[in-house]
N, C-alpha and C. Protein backbone atom coordinates (compact mmCIF):
# COMPACT_ATOMS: atom_id res chain seq x y z
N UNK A 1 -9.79 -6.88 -9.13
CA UNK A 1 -8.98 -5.73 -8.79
C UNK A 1 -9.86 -4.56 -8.33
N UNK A 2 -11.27 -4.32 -9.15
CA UNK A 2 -12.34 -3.33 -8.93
C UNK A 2 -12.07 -3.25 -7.34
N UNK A 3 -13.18 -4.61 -6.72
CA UNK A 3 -13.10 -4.83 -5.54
C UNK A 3 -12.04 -4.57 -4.60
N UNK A 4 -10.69 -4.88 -4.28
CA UNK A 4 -10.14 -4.80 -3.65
C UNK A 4 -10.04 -3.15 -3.45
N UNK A 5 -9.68 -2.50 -4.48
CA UNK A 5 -9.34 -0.87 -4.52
C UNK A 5 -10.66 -0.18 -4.26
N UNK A 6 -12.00 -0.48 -4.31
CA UNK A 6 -13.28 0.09 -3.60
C UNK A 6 -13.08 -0.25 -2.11
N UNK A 7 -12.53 -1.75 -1.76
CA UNK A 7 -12.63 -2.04 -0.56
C UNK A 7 -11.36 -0.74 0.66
N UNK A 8 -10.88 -1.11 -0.42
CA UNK A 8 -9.72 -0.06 0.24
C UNK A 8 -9.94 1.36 0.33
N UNK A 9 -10.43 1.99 -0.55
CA UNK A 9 -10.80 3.38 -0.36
C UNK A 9 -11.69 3.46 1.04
N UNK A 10 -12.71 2.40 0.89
CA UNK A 10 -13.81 3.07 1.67
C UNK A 10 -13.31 2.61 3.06
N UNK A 11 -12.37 1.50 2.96
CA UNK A 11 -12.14 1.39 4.53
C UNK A 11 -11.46 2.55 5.20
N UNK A 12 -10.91 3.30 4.43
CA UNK A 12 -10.32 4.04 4.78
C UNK A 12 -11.03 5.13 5.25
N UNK A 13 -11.84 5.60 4.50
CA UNK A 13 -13.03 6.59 5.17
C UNK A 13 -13.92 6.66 6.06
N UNK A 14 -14.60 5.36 6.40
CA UNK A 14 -15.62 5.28 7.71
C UNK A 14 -14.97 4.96 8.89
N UNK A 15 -15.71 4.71 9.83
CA UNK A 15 -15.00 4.84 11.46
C UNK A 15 -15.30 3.36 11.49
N UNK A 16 -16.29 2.69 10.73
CA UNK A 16 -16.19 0.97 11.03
C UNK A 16 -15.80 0.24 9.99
N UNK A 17 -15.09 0.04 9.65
CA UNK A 17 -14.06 -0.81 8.40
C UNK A 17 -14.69 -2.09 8.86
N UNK A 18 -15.03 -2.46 9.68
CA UNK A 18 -15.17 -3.94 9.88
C UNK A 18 -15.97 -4.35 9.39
N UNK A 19 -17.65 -3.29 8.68
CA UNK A 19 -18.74 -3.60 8.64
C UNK A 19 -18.75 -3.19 6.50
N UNK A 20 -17.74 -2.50 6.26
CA UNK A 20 -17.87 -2.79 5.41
C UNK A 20 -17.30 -3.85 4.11
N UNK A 21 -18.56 -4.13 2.76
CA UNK A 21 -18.91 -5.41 2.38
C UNK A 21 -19.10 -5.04 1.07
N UNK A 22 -18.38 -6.02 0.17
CA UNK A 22 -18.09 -5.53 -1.30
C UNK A 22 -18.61 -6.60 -2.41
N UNK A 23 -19.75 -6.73 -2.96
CA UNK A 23 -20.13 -7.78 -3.24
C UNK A 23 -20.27 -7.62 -4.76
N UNK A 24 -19.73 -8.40 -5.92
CA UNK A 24 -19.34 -8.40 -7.19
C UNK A 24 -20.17 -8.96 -7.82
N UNK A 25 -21.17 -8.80 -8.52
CA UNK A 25 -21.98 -9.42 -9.47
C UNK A 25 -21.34 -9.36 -11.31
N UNK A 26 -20.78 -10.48 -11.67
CA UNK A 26 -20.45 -10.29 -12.98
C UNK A 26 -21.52 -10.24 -14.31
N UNK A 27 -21.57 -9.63 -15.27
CA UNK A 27 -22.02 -9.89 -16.27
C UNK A 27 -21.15 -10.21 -17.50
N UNK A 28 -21.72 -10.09 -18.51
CA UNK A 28 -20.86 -10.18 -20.05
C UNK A 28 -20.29 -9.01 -20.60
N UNK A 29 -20.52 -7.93 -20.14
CA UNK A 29 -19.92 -6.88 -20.55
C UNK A 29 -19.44 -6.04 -19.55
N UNK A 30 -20.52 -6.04 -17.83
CA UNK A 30 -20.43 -5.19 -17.21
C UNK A 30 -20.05 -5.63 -15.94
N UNK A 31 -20.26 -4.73 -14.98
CA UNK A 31 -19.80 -5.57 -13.45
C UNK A 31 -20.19 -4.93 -12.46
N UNK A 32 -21.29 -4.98 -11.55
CA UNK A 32 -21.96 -4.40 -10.82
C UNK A 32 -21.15 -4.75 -9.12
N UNK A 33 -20.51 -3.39 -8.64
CA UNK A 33 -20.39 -3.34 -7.10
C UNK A 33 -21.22 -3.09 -6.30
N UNK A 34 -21.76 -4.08 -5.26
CA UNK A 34 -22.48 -3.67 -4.28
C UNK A 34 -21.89 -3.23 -3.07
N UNK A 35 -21.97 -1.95 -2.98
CA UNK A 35 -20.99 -1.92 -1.47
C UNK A 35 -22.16 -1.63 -0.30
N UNK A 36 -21.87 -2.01 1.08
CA UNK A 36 -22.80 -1.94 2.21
C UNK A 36 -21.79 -1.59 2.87
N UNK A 37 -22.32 -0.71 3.93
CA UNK A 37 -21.10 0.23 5.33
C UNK A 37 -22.65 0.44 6.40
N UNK A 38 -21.74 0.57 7.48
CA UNK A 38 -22.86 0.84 8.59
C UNK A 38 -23.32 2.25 8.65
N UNK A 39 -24.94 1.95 9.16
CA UNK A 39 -25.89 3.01 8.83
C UNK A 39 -24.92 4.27 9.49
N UNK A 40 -23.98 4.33 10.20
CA UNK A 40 -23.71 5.36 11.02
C UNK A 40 -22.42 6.40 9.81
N UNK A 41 -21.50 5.48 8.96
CA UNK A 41 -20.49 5.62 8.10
C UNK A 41 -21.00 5.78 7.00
N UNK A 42 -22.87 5.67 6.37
CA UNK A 42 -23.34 5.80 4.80
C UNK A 42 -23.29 7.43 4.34
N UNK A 43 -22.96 8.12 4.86
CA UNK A 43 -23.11 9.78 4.87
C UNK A 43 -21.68 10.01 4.43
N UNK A 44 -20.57 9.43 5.12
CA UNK A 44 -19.32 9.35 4.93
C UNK A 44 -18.85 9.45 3.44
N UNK A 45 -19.47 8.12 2.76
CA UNK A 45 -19.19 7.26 2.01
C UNK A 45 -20.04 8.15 0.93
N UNK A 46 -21.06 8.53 1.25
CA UNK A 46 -21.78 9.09 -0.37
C UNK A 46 -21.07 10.73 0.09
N UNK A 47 -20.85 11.28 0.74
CA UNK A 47 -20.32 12.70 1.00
C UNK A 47 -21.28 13.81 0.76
N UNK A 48 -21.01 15.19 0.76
CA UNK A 48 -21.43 16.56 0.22
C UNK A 48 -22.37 16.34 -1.02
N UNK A 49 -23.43 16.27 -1.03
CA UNK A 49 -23.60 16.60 -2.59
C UNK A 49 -23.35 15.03 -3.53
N UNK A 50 -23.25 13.91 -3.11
CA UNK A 50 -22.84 12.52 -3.94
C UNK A 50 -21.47 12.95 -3.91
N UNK A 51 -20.70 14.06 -3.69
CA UNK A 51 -19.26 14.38 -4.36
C UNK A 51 -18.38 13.34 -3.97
N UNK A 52 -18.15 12.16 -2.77
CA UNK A 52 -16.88 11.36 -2.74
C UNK A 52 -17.68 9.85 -3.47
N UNK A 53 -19.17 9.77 -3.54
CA UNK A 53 -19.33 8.37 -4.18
C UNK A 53 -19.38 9.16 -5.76
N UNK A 54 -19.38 9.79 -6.91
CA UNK A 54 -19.04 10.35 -7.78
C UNK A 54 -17.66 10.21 -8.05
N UNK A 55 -16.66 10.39 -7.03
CA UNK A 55 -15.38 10.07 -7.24
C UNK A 55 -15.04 8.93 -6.88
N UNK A 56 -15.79 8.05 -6.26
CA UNK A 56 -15.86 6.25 -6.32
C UNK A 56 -15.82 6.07 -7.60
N UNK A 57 -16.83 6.10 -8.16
CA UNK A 57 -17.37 5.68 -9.48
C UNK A 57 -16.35 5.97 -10.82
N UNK A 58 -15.93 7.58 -10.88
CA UNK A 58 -14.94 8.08 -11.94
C UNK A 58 -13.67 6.97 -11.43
N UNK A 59 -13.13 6.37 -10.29
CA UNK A 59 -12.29 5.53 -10.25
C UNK A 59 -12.33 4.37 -10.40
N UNK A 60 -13.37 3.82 -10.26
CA UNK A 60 -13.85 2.97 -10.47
C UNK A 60 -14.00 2.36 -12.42
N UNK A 61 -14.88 3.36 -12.72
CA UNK A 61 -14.94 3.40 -14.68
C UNK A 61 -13.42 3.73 -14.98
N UNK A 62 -12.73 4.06 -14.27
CA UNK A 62 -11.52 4.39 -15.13
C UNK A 62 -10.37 3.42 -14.94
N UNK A 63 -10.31 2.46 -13.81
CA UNK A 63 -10.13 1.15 -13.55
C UNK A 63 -10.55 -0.02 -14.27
N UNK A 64 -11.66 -0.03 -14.86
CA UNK A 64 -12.62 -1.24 -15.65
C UNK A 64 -12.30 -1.22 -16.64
N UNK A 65 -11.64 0.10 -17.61
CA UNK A 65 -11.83 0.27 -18.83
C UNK A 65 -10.49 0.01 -18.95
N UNK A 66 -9.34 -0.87 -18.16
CA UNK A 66 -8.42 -1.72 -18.77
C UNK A 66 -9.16 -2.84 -19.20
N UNK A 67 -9.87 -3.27 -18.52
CA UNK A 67 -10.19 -4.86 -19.00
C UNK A 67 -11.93 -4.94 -19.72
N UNK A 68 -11.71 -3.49 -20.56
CA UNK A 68 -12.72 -3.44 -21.05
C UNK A 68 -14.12 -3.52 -21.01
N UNK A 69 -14.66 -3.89 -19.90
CA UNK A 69 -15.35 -3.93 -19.08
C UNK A 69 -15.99 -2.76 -18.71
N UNK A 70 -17.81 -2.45 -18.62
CA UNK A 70 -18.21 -1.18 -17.92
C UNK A 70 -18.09 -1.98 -16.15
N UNK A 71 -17.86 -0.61 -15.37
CA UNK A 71 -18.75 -0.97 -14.37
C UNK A 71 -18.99 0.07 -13.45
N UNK A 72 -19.81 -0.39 -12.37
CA UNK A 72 -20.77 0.63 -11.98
C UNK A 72 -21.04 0.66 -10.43
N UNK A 73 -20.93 1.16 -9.29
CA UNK A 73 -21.00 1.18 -8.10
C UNK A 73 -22.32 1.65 -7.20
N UNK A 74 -23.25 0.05 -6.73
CA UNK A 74 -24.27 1.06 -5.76
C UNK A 74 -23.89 0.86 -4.48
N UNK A 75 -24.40 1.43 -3.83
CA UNK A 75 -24.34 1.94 -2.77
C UNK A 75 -25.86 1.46 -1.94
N UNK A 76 -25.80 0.07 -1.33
CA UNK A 76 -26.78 -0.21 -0.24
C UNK A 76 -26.69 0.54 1.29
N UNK A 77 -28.28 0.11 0.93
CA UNK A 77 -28.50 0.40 2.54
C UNK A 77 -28.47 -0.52 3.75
């Protein structure tokens, strides 16, 4: 569910949706998002100050913590 609703936010924000890529690494407690967007849309995506990937993340932890679960969003290059 993480995935789909990261995938969706961010498509929504960059000018190339096509390029971005949401890749889920599970653990036992936690759950690591890798998201990748094109070099031209990464400014987009982290915003002002970290301020819209900060509000990735608070949606993100506040999404996980139904299924008890931490998790945590980076942001490749």
């Amino acid at each position: 569910m993480e995935k789909e609703l990261v995938e969706y936010i961010v498509r929504s924000l960059v000018d190339h949706p096509d390029c971005v890529e949401v890749n889920v690494v599970e653990g036992e407690k936690s759950t690591i998002l890798e998201l990748r967007v094109s070099q031209d849309d990464l400014g987009k995506v982290i915003g002002k100050q970290g301020r819209i990937a900060k509000a990735l993340r608070t949606i993100l932890s506040a999404t996980a913590t139904k299924t008890g679960k931490h998790a945590s969003l980076e942001i490749l290059d």
